[in-house]
C-alpha atoms as a PDB file:
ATOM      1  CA  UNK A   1     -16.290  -9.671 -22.087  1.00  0.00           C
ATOM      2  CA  UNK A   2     -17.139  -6.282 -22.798  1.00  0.00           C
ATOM      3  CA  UNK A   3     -14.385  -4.306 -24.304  1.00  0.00           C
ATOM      4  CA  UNK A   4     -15.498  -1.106 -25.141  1.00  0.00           C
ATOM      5  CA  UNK A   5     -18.292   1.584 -23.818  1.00  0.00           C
ATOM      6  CA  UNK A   6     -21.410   2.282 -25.712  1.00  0.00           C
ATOM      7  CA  UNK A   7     -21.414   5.956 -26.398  1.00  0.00           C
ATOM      8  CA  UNK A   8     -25.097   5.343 -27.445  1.00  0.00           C
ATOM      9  CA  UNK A   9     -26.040   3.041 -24.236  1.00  0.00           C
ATOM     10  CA  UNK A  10     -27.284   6.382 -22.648  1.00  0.00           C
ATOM     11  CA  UNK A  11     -29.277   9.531 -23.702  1.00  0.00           C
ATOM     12  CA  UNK A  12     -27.517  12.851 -23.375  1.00  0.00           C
ATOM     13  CA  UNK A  13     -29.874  14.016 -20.881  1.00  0.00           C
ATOM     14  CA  UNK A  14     -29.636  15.327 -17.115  1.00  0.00           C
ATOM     15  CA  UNK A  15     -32.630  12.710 -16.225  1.00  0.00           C
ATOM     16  CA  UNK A  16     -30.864   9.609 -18.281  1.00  0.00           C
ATOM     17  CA  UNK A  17     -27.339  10.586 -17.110  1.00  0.00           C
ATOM     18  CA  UNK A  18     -28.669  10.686 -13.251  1.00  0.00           C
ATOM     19  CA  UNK A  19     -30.662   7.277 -14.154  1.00  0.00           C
ATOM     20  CA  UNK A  20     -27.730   5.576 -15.547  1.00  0.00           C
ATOM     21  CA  UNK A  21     -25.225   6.652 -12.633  1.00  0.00           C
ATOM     22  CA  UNK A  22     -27.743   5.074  -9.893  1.00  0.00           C
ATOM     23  CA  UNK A  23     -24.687   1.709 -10.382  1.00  0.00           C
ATOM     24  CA  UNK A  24     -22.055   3.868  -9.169  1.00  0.00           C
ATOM     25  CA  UNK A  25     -23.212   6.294  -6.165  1.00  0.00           C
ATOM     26  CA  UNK A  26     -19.975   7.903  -5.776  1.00  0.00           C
ATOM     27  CA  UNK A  27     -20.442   9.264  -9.612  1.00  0.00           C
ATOM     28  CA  UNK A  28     -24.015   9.751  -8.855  1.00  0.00           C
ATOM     29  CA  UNK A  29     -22.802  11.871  -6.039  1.00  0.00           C
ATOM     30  CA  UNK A  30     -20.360  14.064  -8.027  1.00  0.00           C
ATOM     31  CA  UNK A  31     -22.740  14.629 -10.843  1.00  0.00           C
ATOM     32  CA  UNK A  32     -25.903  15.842  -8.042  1.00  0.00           C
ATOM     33  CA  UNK A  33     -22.658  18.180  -6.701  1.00  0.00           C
ATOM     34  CA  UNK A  34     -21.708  19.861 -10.267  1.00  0.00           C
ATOM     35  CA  UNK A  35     -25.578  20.285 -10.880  1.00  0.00           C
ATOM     36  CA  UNK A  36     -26.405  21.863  -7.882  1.00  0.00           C
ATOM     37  CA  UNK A  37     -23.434  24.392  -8.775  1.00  0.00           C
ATOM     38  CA  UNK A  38     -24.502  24.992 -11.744  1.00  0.00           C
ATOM     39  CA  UNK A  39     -28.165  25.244 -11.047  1.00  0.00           C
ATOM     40  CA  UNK A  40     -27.515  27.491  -8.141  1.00  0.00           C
ATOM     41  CA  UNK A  41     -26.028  29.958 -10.740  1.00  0.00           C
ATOM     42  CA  UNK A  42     -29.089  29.586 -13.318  1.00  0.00           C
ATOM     43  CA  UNK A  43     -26.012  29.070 -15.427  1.00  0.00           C
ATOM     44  CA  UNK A  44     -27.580  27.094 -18.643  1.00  0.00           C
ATOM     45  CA  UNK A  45     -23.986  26.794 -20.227  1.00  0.00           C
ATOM     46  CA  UNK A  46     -23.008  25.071 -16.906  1.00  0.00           C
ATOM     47  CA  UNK A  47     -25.738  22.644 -16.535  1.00  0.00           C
ATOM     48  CA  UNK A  48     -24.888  21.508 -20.070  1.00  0.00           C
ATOM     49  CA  UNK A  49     -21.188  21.265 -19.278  1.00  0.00           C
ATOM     50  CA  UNK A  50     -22.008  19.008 -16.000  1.00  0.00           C
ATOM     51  CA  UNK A  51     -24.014  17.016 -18.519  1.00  0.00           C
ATOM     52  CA  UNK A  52     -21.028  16.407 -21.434  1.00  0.00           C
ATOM     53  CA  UNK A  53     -18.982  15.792 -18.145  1.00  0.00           C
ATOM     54  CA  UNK A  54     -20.412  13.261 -16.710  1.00  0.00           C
ATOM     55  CA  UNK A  55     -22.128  11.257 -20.119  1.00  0.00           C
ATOM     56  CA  UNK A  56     -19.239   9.123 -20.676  1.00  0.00           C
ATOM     57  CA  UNK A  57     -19.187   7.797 -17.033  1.00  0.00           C
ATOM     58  CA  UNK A  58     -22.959   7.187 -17.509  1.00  0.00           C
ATOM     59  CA  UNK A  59     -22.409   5.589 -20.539  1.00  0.00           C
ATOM     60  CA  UNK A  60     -20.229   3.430 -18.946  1.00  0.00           C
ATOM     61  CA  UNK A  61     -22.763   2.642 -16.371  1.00  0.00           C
ATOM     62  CA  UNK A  62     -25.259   1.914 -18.998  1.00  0.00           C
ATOM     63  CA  UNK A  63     -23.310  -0.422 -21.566  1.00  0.00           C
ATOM     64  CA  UNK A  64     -24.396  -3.942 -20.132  1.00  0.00           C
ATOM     65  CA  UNK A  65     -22.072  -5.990 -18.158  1.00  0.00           C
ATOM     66  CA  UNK A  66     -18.713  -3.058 -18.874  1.00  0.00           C
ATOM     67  CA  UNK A  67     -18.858  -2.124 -15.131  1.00  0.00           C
ATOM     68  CA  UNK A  68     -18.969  -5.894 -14.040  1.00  0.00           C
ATOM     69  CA  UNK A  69     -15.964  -6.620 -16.121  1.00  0.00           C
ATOM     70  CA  UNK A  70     -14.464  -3.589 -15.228  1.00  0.00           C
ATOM     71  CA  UNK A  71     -14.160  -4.543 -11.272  1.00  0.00           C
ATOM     72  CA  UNK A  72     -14.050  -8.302 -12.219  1.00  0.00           C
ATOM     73  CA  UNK A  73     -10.395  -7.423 -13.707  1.00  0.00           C
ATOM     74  CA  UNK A  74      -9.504  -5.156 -10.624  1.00  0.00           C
ATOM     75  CA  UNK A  75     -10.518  -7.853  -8.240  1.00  0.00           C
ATOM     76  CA  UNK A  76      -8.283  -9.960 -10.079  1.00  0.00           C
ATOM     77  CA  UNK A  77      -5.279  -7.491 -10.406  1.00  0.00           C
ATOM     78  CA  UNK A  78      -5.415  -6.892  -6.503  1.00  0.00           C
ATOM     79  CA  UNK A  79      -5.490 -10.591  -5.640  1.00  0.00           C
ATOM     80  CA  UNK A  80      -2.344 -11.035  -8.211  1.00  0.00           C
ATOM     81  CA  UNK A  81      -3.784 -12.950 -10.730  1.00  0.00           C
ATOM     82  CA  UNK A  82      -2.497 -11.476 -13.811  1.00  0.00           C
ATOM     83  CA  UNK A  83      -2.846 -14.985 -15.740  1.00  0.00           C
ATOM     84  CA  UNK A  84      -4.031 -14.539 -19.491  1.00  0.00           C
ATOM     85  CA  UNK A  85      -4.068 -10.432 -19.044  1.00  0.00           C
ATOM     86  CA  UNK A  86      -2.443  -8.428 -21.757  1.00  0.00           C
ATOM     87  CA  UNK A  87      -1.033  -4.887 -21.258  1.00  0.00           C
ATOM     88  CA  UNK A  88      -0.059  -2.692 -23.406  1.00  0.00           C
ATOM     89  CA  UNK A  89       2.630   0.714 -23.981  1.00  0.00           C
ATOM     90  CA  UNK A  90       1.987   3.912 -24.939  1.00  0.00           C
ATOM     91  CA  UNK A  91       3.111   2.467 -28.717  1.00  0.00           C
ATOM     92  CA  UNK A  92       0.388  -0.013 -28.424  1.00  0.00           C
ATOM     93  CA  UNK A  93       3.193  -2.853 -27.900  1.00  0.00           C
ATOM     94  CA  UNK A  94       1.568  -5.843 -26.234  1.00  0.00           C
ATOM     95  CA  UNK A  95       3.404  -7.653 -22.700  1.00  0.00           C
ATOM     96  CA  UNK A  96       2.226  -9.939 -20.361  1.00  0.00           C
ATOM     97  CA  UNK A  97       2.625  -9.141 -16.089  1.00  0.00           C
ATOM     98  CA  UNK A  98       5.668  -9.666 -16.318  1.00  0.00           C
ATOM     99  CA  UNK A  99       6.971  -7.285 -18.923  1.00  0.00           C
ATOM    100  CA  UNK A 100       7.575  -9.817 -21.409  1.00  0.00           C
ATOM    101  CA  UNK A 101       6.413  -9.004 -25.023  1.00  0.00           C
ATOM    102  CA  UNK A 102       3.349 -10.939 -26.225  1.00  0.00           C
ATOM    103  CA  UNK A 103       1.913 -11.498 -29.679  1.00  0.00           C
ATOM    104  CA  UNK A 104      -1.543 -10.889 -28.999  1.00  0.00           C
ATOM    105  CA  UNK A 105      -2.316  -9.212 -33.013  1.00  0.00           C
ATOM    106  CA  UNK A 106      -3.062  -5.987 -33.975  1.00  0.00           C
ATOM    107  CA  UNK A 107      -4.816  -2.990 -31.508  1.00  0.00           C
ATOM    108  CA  UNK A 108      -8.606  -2.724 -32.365  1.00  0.00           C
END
């Protein structure tokens, strides 16, 4: 299971950014939209600002198999099947569905 997003599993590019967001059309969408804005402007601060906006999603499209696990969990939580999951507080306090505390160690 992957955990965490790879802020290096993408370049900080327009081309690698549009590349990487090809898993998720509705980002891919969003990102052609701000773009187009900003292109339409020949605003260069813009462009760059759609860019930093929209890395960490591609990032997130790029790190292999964080997407998968990502809906794998959601497809879980919407059928109910909570078993094994932990969540945690804003204080980083660890409970299972049911709102019953958990040991499950320290936060990484």
């Amino acid at each position: 299971m992957v955990t965490e997003v790879d802020p290096e599993a993408c370049e900080r590019t327009p081309d690698a950014v549009r590349a990487a967001l090809q898993r998720r059309p509705d980002w891919l969408s969003g990102f052609e939209q701000d773009w187009l804005s900003a292109a339409a402007d020949f605003d260069q601060a813009a462009l760059a600002g759609v860019v930093d906006k929209w890395f960490p999603f591609a990032c997130a499209c790029a790190t292999p198999g964080y997407l998968d696990d990502v809906e794998h969990t959601i497809k879980r939580m919407t059928e109910g099947d909570t078993e094994g999951m932990v969540f945690r507080d804003t204080e980083g306090d660890a409970y299972d569905a049911d709102n019953n505390p958990v040991d499950a160690g320290e936060r990484g």
